[in-house]
Structure formats: structure tokens, C-alpha cells
N, C-alpha and C. Protein backbone atom coordinates (compact mmCIF):
# COMPACT_ATOMS: atom_id res chain seq x y z
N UNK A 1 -2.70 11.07 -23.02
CA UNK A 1 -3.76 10.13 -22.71
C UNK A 1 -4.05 9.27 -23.92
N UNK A 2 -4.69 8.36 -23.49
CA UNK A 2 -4.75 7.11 -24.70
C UNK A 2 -7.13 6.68 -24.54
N UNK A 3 -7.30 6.66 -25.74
CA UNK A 3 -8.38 6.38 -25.70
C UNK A 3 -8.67 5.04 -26.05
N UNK A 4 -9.53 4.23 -24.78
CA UNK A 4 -9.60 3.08 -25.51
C UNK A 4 -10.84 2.29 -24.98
N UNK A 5 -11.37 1.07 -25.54
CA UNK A 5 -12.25 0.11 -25.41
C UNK A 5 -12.13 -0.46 -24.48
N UNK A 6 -12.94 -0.24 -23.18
CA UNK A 6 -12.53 -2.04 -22.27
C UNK A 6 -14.10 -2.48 -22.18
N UNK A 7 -14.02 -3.78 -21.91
CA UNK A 7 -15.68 -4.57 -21.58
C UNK A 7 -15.33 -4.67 -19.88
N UNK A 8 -16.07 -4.23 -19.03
CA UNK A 8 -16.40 -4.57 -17.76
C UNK A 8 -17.95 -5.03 -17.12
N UNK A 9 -18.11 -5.49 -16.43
CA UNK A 9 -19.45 -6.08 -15.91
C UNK A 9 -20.20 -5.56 -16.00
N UNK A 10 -21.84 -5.65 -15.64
CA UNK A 10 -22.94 -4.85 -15.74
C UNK A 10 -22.64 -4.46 -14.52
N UNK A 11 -22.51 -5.06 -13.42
CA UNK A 11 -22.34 -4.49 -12.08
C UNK A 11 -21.52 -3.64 -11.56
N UNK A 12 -19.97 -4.02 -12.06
CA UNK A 12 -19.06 -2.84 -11.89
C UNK A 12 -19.05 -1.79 -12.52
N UNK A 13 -19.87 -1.58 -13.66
CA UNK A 13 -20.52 -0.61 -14.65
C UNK A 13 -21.14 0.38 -13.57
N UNK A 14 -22.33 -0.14 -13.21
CA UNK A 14 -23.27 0.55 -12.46
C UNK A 14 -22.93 1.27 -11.07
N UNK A 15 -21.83 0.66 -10.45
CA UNK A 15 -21.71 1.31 -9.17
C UNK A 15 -20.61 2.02 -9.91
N UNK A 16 -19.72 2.01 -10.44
CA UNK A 16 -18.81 3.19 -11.16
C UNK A 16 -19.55 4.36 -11.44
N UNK A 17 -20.68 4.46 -11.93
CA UNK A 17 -21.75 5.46 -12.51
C UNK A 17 -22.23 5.84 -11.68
N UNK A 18 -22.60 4.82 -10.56
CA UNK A 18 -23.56 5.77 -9.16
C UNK A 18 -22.21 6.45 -8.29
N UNK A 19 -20.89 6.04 -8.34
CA UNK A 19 -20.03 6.48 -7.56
C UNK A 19 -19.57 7.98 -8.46
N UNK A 20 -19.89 8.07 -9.62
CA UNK A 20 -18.97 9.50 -10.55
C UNK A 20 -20.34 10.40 -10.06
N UNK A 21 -21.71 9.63 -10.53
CA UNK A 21 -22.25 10.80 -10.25
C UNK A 21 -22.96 11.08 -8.57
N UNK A 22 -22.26 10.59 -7.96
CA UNK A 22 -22.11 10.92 -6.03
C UNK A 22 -21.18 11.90 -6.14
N UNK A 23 -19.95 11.66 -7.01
CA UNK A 23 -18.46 12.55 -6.77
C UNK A 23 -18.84 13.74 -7.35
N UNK A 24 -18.99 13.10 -8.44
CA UNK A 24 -18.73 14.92 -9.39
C UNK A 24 -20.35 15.27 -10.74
N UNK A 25 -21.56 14.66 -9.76
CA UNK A 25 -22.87 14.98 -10.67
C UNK A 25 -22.72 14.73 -11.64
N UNK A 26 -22.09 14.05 -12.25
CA UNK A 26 -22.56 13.75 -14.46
C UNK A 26 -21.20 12.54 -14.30
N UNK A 27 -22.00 11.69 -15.14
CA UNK A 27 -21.08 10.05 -15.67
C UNK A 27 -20.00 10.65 -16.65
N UNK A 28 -20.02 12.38 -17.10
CA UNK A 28 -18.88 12.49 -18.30
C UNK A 28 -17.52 12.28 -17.33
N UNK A 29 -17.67 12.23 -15.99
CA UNK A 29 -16.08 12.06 -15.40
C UNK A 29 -15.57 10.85 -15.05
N UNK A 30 -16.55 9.55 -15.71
CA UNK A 30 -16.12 8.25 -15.92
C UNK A 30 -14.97 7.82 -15.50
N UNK A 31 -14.08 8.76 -16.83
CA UNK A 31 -12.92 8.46 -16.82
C UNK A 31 -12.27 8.88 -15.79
N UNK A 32 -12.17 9.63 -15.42
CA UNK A 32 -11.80 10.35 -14.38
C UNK A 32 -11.54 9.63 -12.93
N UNK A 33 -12.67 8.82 -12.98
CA UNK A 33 -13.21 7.90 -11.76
C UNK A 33 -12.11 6.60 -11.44
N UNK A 34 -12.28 6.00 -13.11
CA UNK A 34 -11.18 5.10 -13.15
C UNK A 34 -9.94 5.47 -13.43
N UNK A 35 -9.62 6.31 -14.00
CA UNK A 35 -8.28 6.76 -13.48
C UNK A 35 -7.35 6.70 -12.11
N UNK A 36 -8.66 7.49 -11.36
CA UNK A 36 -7.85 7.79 -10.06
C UNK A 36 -7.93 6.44 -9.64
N UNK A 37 -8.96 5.79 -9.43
CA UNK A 37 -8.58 3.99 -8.55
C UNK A 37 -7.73 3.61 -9.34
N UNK A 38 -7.14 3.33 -10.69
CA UNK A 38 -6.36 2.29 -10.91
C UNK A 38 -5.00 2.84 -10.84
N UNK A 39 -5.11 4.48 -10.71
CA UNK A 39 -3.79 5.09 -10.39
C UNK A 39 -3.67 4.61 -8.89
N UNK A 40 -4.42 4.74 -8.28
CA UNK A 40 -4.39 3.75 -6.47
C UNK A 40 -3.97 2.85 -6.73
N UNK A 41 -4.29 1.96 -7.07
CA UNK A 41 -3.73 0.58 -7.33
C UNK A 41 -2.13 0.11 -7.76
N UNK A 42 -1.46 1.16 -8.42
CA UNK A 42 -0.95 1.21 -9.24
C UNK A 42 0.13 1.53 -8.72
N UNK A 43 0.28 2.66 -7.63
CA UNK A 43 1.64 2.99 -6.68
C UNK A 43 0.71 2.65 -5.19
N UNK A 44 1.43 1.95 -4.69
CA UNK A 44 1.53 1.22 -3.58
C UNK A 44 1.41 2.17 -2.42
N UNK A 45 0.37 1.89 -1.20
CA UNK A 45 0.24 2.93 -0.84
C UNK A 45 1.51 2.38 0.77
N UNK A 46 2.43 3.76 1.27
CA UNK A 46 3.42 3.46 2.25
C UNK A 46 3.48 3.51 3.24
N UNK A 47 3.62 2.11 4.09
CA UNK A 47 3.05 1.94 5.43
C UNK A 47 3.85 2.71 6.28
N UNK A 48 3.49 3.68 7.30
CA UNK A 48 4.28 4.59 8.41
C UNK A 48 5.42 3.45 8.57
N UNK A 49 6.52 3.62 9.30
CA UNK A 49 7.53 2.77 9.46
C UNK A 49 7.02 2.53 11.38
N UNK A 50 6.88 1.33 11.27
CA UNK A 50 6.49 0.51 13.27
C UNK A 50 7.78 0.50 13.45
N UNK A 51 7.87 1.16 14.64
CA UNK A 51 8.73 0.15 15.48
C UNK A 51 8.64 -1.16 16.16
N UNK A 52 9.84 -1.37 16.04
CA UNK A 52 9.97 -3.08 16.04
C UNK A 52 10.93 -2.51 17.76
N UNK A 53 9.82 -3.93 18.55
CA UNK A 53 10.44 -4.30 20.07
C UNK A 53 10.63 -5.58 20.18
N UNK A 54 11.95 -5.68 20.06
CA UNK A 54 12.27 -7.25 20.73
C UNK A 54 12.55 -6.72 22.19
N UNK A 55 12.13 -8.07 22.96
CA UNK A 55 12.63 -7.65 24.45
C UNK A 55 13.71 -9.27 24.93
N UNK A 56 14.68 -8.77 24.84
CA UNK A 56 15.88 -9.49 24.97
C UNK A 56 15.97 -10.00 26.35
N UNK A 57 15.65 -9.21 27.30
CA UNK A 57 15.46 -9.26 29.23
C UNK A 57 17.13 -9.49 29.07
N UNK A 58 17.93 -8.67 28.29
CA UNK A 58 19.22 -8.15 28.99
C UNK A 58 19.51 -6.67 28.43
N UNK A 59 20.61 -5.78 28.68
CA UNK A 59 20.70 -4.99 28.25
C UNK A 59 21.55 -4.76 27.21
N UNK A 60 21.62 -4.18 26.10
CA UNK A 60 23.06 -4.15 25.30
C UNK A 60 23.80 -3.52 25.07
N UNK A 61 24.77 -3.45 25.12
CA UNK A 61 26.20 -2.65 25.42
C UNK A 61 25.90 -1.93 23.40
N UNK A 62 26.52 -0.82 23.06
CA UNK A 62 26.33 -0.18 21.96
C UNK A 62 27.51 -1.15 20.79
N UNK A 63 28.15 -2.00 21.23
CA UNK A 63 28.79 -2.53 20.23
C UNK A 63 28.15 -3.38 19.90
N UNK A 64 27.03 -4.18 20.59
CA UNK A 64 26.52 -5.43 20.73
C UNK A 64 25.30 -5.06 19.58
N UNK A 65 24.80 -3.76 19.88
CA UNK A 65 23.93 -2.98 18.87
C UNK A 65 24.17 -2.69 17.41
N UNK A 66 25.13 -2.17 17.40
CA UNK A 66 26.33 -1.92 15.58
C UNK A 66 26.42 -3.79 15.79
N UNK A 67 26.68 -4.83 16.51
CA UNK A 67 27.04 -5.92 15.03
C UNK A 67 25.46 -6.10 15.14
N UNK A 68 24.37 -5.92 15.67
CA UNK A 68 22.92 -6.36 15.29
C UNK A 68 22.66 -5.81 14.00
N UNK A 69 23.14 -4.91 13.89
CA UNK A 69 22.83 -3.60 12.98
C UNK A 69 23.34 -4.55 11.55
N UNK A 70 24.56 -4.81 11.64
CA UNK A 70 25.23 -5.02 10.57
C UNK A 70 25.06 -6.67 10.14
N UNK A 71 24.77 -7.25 11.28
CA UNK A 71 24.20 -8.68 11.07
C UNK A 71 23.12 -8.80 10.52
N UNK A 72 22.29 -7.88 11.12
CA UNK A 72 20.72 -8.61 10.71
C UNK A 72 20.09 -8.88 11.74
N UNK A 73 19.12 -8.74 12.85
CA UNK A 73 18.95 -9.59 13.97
C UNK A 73 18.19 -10.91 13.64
N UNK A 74 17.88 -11.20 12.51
CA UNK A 74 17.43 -12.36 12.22
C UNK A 74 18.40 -13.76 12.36
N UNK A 75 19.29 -13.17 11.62
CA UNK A 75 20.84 -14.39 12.06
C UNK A 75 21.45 -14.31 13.07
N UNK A 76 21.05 -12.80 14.40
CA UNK A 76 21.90 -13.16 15.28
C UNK A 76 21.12 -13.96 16.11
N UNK A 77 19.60 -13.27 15.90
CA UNK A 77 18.96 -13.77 17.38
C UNK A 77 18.07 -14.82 16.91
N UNK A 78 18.00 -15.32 15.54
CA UNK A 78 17.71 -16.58 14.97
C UNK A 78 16.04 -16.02 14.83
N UNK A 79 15.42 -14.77 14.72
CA UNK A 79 14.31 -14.58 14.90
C UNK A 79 13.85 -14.25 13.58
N UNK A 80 12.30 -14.78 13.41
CA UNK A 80 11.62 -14.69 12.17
C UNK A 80 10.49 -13.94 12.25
N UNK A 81 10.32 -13.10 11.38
CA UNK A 81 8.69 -12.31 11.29
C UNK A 81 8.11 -12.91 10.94
């Protein structure tokens, strides 16, 4: 760990202090407080994986599926997110 100086607002001061001592009763876990949010911040949190429905209104044969696969369906079916 590294000890150091930062200047932050009077305001973000104060709700940091009312939020440590909501969490854990005494401002000595300050650090603690900001730690964990900027460790949040910091690794990205990972969205479940959606499934994705295009509805084509035909059916596709499994080869037609492997070159989507390997194309991209963006270049086959010219479609943009």
C-alpha cells in the first residue's frame, strides 16, 4: 500500500464519511471506503452475455450458419448494432 495526499471536495468529503460511518461505524475505514469504489471503477464490471435474435423469416441450412460464423453477420447481412 502507498500512503498519500489527495484534495477532494467538501461535499464528496462528507458523504464519504457519512457512507464509512453507515458501513463500518468509525471514519478510520476511510480508506477502506475509497479503495473499494475506485477498485469498482477500475475492473469493469461483466455484462451476462444476451442473446442476439436476428429474425431472417427464412430458415438456414447449417452451412449457411458456419460461413455467418466465419463472416461476421455484419458483412453478410449488412447489419449494424
Amino acid at each position: 500500500m502507498v500512503k498519500t495526499t489527495i484534495i477532494i471536495e467538501d461535499d464528496l468529503y462528507k458523504a464519504l464519511v457519512k457512507e464509512a460511518l453507515e458501513r463500518y461505524g468509525t471514519t478510520r475505514k476511510l480508506s477502506k471506503l475509497i479503495n473499494e469504489k475506485l477498485g469498482a471503477k477500475a475492473t469493469p464490471k461483466r455484462r451476462a452475455k444476451e442473446a442476439l435474435r436476428v429474425k431472417l423469416g427464412r430458415a438456414l441450412p447449417p452451412e449457411e450458419i458456419e460461413r455467418l460464423a466465419e463472416e461476421g453477420w455484419d458483412e453478410v447481412l449488412g447489419w449494424r448494432p
